[in-house]
Protein backbone atom coordinates (compact mmCIF):
# COMPACT_ATOMS: atom_id res chain seq x y z
CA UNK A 1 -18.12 -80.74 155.36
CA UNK A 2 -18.77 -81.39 151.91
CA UNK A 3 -21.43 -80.42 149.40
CA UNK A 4 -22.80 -83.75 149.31
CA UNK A 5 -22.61 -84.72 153.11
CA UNK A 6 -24.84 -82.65 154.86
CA UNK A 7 -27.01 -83.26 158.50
CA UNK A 8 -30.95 -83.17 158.45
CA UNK A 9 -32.15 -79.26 158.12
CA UNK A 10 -32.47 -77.66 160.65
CA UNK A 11 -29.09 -79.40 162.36
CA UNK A 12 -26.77 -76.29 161.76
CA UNK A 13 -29.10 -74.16 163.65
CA UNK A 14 -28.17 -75.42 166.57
CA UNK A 15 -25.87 -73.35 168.86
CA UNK A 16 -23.71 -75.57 171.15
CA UNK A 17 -24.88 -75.56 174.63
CA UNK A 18 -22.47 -74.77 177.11
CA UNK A 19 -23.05 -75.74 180.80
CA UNK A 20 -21.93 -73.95 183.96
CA UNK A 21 -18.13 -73.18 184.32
CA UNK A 22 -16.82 -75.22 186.87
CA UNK A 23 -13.33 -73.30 187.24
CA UNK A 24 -11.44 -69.98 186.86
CA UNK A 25 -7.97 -69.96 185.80
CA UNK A 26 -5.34 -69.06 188.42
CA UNK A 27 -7.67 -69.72 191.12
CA UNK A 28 -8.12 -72.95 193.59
CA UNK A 29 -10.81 -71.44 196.01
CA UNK A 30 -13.65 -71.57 194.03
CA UNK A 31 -17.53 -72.14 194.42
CA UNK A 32 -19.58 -72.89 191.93
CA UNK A 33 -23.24 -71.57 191.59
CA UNK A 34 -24.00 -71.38 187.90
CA UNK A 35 -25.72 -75.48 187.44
CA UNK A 36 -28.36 -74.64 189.97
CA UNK A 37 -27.17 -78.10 191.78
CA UNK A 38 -27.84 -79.15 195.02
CA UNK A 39 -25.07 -77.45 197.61
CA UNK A 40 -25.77 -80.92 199.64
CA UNK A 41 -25.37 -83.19 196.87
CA UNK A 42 -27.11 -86.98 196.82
CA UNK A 43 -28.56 -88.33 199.99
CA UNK A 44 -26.74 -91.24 201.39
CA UNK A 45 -29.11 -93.72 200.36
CA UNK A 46 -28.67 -92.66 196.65
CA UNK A 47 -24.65 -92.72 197.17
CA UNK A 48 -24.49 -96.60 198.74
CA UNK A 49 -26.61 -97.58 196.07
CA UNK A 50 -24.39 -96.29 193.66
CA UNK A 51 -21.52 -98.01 195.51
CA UNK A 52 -23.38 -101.63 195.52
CA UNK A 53 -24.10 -101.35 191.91
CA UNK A 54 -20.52 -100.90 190.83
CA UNK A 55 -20.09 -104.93 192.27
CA UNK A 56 -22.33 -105.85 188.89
CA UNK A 57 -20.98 -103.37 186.02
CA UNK A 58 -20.40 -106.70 183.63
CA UNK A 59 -24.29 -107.12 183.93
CA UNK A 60 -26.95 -105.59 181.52
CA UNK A 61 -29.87 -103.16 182.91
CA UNK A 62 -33.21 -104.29 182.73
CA UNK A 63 -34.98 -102.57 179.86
CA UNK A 64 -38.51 -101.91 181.75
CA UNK A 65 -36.71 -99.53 184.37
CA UNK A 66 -39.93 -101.31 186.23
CA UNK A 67 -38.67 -100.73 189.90
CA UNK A 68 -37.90 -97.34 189.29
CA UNK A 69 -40.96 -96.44 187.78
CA UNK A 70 -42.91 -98.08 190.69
CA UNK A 71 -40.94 -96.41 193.25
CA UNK A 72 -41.77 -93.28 191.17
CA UNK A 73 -45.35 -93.91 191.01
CA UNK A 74 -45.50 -95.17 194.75
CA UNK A 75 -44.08 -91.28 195.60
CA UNK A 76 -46.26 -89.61 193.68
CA UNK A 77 -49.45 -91.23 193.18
CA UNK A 78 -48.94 -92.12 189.93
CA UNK A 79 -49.69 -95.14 187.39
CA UNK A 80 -46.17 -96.20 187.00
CA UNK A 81 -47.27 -97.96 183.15
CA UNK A 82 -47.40 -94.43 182.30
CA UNK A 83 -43.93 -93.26 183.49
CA UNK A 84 -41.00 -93.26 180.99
CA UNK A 85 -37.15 -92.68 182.14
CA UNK A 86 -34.53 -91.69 180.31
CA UNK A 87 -31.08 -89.97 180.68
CA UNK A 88 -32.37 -86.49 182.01
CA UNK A 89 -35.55 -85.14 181.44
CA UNK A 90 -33.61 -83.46 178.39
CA UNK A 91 -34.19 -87.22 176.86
CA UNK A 92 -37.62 -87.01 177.55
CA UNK A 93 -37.83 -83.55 175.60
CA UNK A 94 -36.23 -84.88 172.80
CA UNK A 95 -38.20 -87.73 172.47
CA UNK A 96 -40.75 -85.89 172.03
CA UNK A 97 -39.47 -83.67 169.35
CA UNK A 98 -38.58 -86.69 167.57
CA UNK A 99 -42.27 -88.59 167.80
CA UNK A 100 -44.61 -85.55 167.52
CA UNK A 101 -42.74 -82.74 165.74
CA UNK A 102 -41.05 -82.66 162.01
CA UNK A 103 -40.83 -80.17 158.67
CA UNK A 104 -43.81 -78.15 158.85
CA UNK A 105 -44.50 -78.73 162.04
CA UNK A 106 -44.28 -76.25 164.87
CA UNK A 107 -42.55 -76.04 168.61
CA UNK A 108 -43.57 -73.20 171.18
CA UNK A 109 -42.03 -72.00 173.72
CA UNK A 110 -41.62 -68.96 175.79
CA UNK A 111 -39.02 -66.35 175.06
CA UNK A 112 -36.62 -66.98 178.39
CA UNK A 113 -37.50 -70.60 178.34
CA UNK A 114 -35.06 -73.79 178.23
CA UNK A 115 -32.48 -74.21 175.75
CA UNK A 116 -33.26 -77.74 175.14
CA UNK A 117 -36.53 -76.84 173.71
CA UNK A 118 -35.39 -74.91 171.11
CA UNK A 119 -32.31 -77.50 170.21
CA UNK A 120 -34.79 -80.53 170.48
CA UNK A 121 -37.22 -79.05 167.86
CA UNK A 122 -34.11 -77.90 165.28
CA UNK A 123 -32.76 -81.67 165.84
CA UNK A 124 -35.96 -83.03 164.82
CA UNK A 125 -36.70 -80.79 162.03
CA UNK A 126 -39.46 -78.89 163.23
CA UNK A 127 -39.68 -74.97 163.28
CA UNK A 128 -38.84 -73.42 166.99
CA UNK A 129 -41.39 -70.84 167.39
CA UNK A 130 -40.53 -68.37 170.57
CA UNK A 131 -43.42 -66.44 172.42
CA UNK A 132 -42.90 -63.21 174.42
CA UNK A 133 -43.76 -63.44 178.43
CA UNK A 134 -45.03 -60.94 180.68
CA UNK A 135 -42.03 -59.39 183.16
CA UNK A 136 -39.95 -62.43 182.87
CA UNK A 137 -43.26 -64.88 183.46
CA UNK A 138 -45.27 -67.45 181.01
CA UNK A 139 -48.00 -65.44 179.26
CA UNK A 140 -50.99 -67.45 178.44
CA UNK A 141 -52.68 -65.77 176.26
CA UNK A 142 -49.50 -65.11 174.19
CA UNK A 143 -49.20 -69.13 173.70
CA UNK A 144 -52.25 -69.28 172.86
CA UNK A 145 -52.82 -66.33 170.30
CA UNK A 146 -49.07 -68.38 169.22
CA UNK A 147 -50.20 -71.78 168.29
CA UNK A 148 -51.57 -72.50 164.36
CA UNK A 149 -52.35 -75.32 162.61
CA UNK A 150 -49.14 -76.37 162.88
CA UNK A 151 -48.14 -76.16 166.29
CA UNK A 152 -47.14 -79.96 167.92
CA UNK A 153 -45.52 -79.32 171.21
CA UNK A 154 -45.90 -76.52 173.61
CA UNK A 155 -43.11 -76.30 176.08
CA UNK A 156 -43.44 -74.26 179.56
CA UNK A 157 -41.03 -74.77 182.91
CA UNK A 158 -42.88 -74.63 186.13
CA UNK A 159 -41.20 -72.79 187.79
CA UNK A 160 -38.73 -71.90 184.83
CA UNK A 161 -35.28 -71.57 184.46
CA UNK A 162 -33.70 -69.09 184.54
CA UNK A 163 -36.10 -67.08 185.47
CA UNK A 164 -37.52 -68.36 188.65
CA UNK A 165 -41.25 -67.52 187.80
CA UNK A 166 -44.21 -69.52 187.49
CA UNK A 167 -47.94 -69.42 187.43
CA UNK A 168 -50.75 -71.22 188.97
CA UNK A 169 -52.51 -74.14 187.83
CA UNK A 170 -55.84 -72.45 187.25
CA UNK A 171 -53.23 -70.39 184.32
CA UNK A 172 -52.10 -74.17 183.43
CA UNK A 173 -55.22 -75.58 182.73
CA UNK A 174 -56.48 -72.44 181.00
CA UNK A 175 -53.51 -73.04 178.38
CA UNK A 176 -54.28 -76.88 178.18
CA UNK A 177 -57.90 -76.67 177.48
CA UNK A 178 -57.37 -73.45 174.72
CA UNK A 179 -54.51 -75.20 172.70
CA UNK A 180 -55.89 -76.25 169.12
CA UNK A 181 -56.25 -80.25 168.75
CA UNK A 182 -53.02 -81.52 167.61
CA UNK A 183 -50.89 -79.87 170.30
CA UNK A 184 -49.79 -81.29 173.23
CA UNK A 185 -48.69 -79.33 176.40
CA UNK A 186 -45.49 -80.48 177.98
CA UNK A 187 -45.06 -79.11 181.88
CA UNK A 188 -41.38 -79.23 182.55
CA UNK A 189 -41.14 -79.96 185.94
CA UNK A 190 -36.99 -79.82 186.94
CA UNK A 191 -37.51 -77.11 189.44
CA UNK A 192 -41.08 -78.83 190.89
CA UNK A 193 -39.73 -80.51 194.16
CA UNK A 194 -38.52 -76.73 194.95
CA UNK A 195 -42.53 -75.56 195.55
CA UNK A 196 -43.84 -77.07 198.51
CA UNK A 197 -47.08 -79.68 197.99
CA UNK A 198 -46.42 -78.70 194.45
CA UNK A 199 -47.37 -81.87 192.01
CA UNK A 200 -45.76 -80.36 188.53
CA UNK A 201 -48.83 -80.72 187.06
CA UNK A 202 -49.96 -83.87 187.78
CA UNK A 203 -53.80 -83.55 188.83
CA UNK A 204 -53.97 -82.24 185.55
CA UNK A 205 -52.61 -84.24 183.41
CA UNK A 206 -55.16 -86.97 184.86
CA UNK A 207 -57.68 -84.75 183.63
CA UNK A 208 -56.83 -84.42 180.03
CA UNK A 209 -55.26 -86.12 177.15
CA UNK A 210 -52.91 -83.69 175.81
CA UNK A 211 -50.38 -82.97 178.79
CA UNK A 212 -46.82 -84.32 179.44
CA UNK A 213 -45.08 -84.01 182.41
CA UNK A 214 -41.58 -84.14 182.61
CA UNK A 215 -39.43 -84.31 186.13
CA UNK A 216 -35.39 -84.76 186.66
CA UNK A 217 -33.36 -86.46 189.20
CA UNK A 218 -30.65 -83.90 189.00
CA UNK A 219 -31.93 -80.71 191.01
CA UNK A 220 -33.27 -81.37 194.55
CA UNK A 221 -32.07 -84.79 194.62
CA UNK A 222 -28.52 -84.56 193.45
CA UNK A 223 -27.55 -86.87 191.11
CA UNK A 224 -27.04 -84.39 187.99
CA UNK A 225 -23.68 -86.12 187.29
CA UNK A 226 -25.72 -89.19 186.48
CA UNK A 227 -28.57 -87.58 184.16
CA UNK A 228 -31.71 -89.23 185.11
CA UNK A 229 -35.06 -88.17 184.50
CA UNK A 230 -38.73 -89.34 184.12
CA UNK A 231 -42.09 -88.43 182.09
CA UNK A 232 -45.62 -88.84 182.66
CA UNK A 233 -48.61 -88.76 180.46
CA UNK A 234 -51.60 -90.33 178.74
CA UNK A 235 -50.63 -93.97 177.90
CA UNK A 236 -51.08 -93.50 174.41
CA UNK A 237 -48.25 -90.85 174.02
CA UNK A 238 -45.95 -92.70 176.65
CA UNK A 239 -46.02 -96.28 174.11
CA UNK A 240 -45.25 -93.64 171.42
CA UNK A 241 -41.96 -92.72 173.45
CA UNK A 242 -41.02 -95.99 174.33
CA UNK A 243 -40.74 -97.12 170.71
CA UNK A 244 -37.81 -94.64 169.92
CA UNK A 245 -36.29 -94.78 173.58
CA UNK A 246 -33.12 -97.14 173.50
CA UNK A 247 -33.54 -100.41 175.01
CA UNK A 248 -30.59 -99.53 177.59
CA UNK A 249 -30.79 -96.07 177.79
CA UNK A 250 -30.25 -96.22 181.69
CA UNK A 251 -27.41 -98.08 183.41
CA UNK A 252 -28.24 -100.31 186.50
CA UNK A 253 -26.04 -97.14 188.38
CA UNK A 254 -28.22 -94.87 187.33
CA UNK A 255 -31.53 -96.78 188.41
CA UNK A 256 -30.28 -98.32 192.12
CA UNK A 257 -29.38 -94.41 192.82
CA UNK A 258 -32.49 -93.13 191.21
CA UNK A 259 -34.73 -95.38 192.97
CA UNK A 260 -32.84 -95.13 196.55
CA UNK A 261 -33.34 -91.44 195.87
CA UNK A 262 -36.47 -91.27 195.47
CA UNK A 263 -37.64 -93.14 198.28
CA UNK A 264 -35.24 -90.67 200.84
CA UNK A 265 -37.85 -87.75 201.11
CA UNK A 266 -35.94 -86.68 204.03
CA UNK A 267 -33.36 -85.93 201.84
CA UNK A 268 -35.40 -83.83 199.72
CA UNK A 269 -37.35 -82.05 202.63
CA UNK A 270 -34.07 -80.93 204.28
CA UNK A 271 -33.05 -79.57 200.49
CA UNK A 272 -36.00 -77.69 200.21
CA UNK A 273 -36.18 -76.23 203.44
CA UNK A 274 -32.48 -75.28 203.53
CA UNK A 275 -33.22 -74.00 199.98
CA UNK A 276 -36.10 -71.98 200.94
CA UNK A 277 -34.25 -70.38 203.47
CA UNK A 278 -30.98 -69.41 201.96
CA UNK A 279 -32.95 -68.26 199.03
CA UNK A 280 -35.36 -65.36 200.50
CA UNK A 281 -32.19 -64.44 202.43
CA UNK A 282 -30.11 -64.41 199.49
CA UNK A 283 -32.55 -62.28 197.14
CA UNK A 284 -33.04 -59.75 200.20
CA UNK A 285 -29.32 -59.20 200.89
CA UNK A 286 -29.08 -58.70 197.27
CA UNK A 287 -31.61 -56.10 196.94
CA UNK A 288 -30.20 -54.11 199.61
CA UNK A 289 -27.16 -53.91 197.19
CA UNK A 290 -29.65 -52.50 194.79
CA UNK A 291 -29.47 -56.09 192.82
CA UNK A 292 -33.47 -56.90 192.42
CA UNK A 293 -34.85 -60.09 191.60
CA UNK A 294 -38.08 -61.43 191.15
CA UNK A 295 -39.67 -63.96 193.47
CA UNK A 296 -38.17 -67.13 192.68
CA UNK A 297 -39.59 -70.65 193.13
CA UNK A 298 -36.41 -72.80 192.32
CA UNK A 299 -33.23 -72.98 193.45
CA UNK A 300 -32.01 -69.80 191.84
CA UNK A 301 -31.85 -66.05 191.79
CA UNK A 302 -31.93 -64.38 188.67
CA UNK A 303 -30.00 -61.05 189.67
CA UNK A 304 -30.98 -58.08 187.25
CA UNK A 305 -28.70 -55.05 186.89
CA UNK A 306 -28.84 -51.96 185.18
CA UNK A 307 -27.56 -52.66 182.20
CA UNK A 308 -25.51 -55.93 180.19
CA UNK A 309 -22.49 -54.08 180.76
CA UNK A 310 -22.90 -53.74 184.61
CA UNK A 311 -23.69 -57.91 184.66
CA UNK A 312 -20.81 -58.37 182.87
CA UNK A 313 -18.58 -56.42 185.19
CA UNK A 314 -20.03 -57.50 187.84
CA UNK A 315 -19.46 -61.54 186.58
CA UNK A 316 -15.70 -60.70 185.63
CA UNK A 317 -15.61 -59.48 189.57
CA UNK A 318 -17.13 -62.44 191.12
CA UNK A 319 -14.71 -64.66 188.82
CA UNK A 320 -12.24 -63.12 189.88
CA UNK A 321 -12.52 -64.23 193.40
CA UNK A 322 -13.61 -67.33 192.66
CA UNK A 323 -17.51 -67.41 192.46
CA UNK A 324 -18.73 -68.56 189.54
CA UNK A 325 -22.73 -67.47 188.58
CA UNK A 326 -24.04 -68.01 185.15
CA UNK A 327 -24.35 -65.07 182.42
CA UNK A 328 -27.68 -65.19 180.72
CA UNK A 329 -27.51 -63.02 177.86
CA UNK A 330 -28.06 -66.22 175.57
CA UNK A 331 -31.68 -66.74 177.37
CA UNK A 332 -32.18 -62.65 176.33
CA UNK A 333 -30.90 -61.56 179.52
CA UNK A 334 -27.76 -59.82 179.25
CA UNK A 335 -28.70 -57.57 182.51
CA UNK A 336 -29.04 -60.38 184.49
CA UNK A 337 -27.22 -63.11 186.26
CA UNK A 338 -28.26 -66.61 187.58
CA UNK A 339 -27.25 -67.57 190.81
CA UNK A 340 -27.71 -70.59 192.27
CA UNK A 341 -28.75 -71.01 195.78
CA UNK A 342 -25.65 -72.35 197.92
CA UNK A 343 -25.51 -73.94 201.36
CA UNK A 344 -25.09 -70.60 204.00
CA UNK A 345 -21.21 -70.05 203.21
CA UNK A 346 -21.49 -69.67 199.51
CA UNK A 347 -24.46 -67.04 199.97
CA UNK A 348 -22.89 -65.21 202.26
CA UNK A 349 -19.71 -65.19 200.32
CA UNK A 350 -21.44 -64.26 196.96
CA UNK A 351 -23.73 -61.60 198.51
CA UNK A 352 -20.82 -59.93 200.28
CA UNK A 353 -18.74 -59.76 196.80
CA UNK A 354 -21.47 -58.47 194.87
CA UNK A 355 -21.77 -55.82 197.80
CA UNK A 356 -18.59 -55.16 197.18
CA UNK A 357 -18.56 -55.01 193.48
CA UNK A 358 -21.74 -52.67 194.06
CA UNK A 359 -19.54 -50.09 196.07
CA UNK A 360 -17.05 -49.92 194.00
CA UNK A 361 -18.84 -49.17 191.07
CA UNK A 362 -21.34 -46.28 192.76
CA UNK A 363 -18.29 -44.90 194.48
């Protein structure tokens, strides 16, 4: 790049995010649990609507996303003028960045906390300010005794990735209420469907004028390979977001299998409950490896061992029988591994290697 060409500040910051390997050289039998995706994929409701809207692929989306949004809002008890979709919930974060945030203005968020945050704010300009958490959970107090005059956007997951954590809404609403004026609090809610009569945030959002929620089609209801998500807030800040989102942002695909999704709850009960399951027996079969984890809420186990060495060994071993999990040193880590939450196979399989790995290196 020349001298005289040169991207908005802040651009060249940006480290490239790299998703989940999907495959290991030199080896065919391979499961993948570093994308925390669902092991059961889409529901079949969400997979015939795909099919029916490939008849009209010469034919423009609407612009409104209007049925989605009421199907959303029917779910959830929401108003659906106050529901925004865009491609992931990533979109959503960005959009954000771009309205509210610029030079001199300030992004928090906590110190194992989403990627996107921290790319979002650098894209827009804005200084990405990281606060320390407690034993791998949001620390209130620390956002707080974080934000200045110049702090725009505060960014927590609930629960968050990759840690699994999260805190109650009483904790939630104590950060809302305590942030200075100009700051809004934005509840990332990708792992939400995971916590049972969990509403992301919701109730509270109703309650106040500075929260965003954000939710994602592409956990519990399997459709990450078509990156939808959704926001909710005060009206105010969702017209903001609708003025920079792209008229056709969303293909008619993406909103027939969003909105058939969405309306299959059994679907998303069966997820959770398998989920639930395979989870607590996954972290306790780790543990008696010596592999501890903290309780998780998602649909993932971060896996903490003794040292960044021992998680990289321990990676290179699962690789090379063909489990993939996802190193974490970039999130500040390095001891620990993510691994998603398979169907009953893949667990099994994974435990059993890492039990393996384990005895090989105590021996």
């Amino acid at each position: 790049m020349t001298q005289t060409i040169t991207p908005q500040p802040g651009i060249l910051e940006i480290a490239l995010y790299e998703g989940g390997q999907s495959k290991v050289d030199g080896v065919s039998d391979v499961v993948k649990l570093s994308s925390n995706e669902n092991p059961y994929g889409a529901g079949e409701a969400a997979i015939d609507a795909f099919r029916r809207a490939s008849y009209e692929l010469h034919r423009y989306p609407n612009t409104d996303h209007a049925a989605l949004r009421e199907a959303i809002g029917a779910q959830h008890g929401l108003d659906p003028a106050r529901i925004i979709c865009g491609v992931g919930s990533d979109e959503i974060i960005h959009f954000l960045c771009q309205a509210y945030a610029g030079p001199g203005d300030e992004v928090l968020f906590t110190e194992h906390g989403f990627g996107m945050y921290r790319i979002s704010a650098l894209a827009a300009g804005a200084t990405p300010v990281e606060v320390k958490e407690r034993e791998r959970v949001t620390d209130v107090d620390a956002l707080l005794a974080g934000c200045t005059e110049n702090t725009k956007l505060v960014f927590i997951a609930n629960p968050n990735n990759p840690t699994g954590t999260m805190i109650g809404g009483n904790e939630v609403a104590r950060l809302a209420d305590g942030l200075p004026p100009q700051a809004i609090l934005v509840l990332d809610g990708a792992y939400a469907e995971y916590v049972e009569g969990f509403d992301g945030g919701a109730a509270l959002l109703e309650q106040r004028e500075n929260v965003v929620m954000t939710r994602t089609f592409s956990k519990i209801y399997g459709l990450g390979g078509l990156r939808i998500g959704w926001g909710y807030g005060p009206k105010a800040i969702i017209d903001v977001l609708n003025r920079i989102r792209g008229p056709f942002n969303l293909s008619n695909a993406q909103l027939a299998a969003a909105e058939a999704a969405v309306k299959d709850q059994a679907h998303v009960t069966r997820s959770r409950t398998e989920n639930t399951r395979m989870r607590s027996w996954l972290a306790e079969a780790l543990a008696e490896h010596g592999v501890p984890s903290d309780t998780s809420c998602a649909n993932f186990i971060l896996a903490r061992f003794a040292s960044a060495e021992e998680a990289e060994a321990c990676d290179s071993f699962l690789k090379g029988r063909g489990l993939i999990v996802r190193r974490v040193a970039s999130y500040k880590l390095p001891h620990c591994l993510r691994i998603t939450v398979g169907d009953e196979s893949s667990c099994r399989r994974v435990a059993h290697a890492i039990g393996q790995f384990k005895a090989g290196a105590d021996a």
